[in-house]
Protein backbone atom coordinates (compact mmCIF):
# COMPACT_ATOMS: atom_id res chain seq x y z
CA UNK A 1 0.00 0.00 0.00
CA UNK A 2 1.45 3.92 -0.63
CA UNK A 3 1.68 6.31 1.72
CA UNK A 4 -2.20 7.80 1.35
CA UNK A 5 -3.60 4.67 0.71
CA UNK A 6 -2.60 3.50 4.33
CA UNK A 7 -3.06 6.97 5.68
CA UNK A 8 -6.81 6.39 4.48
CA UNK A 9 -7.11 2.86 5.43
CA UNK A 10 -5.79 3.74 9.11
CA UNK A 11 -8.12 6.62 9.41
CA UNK A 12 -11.37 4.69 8.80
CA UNK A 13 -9.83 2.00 11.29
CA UNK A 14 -9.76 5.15 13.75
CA UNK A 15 -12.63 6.28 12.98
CA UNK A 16 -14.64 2.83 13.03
CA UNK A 17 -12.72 2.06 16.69
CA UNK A 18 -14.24 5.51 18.33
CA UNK A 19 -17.42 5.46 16.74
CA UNK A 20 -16.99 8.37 14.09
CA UNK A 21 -18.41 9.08 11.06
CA UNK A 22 -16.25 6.81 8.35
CA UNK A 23 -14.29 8.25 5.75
CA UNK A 24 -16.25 9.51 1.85
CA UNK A 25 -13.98 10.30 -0.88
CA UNK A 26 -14.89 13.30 -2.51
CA UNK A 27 -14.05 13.59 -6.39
CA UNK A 28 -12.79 17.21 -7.22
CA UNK A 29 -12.85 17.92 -11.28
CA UNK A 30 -11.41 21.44 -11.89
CA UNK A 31 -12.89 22.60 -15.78
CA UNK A 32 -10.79 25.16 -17.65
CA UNK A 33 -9.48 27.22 -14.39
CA UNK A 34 -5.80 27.35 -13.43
CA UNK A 35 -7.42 27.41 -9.53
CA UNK A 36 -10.42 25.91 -8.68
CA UNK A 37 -11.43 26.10 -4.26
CA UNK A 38 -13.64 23.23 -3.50
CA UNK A 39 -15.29 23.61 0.24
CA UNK A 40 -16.33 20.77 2.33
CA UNK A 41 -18.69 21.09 5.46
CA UNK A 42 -17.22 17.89 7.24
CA UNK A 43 -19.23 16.58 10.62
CA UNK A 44 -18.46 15.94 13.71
CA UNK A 45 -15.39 13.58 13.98
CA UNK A 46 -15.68 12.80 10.16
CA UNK A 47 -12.75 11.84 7.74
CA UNK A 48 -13.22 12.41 4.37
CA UNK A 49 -10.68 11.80 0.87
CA UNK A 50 -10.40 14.11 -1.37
CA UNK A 51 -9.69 13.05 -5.25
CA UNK A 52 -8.79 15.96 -7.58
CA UNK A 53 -7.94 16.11 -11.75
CA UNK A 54 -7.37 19.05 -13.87
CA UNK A 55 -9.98 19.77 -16.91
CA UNK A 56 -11.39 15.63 -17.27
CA UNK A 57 -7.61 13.99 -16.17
CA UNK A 58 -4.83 16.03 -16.55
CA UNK A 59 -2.56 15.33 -13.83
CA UNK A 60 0.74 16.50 -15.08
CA UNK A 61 1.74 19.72 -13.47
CA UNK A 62 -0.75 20.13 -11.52
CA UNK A 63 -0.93 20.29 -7.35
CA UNK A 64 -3.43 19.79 -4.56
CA UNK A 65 -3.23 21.78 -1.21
CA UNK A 66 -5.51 20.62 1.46
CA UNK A 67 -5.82 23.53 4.15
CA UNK A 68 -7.31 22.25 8.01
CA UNK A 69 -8.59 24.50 10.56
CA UNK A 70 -8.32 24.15 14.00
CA UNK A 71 -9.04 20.61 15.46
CA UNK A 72 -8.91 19.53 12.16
CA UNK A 73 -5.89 17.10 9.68
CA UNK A 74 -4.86 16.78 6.67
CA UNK A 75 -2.52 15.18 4.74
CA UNK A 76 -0.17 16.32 2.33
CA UNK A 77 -1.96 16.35 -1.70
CA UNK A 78 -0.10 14.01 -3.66
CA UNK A 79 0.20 11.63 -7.00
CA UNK A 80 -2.17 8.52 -6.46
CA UNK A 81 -1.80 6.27 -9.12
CA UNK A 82 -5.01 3.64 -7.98
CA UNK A 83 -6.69 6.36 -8.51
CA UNK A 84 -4.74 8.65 -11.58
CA UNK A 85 -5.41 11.68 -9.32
CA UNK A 86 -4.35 13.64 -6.75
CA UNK A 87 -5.45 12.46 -3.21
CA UNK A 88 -5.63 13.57 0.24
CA UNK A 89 -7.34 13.08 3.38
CA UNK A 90 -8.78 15.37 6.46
CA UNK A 91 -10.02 14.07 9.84
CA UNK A 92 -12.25 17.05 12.00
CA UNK A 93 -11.34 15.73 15.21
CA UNK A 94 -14.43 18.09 16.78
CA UNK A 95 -16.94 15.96 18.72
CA UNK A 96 -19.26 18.89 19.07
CA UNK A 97 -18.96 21.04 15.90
CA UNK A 98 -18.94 20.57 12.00
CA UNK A 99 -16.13 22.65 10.50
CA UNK A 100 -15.09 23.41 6.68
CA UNK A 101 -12.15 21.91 4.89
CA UNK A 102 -10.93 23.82 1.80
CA UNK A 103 -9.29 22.14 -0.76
CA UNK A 104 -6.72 23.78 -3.60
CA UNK A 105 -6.76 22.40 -7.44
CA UNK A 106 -3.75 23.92 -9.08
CA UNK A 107 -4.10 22.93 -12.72
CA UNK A 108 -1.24 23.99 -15.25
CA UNK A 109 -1.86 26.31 -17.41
């Protein structure tokens, strides 16, 4: 298994082991826009994947920056080849609130 794919696979284990939400993967498809900000409203103690490709696949040159806010994780966007994307992950570790992830697609231009 890569890096993400384990960093995934251990946060659903988390996440099944305290009784959290489990992890969605969230498909990210940035159209003709050297930027595109996707937002996510995660719940309470909720991991979700993120899965991002420049106009219908392009993956060359491009980037994926995955921003947390407090009580919140992410990993580090990176080159998934499962899934010929880029990938990361972010855990809200709030029991009591929902909170926003946002997530950078930096497509070449």
């Amino acid at each position: 298994m890569n890096g993400l794919t384990k960093t995934l696979a251990l946060a659903s284990a988390l996440c099944l082991l305290s009784g959290t939400a489990t992890a969605k993967d969230v498909r990210i498809n940035c159209q003709n826009s050297a930027k595109c900000v996707h937002y996510e409203e995660m719940g309470k103690s909720q991991t979700d994947g993120f899965i991002a490709q420049c106009n219908g696949g392009t993956v060359t040159g491009m980037s994926l920056v995955c921003h947390p806010v407090k009580n919140m994780t992410c990993t580090k966007g990176k080159f998934d080849p499962d899934h010929e994307a880029y990938t990361c992950a972010c855990t809200n570790w709030s029991a009591t609130k929902k909170q926003t992830a946002t997530i950078d697609v930096l497509c070449p231009t």
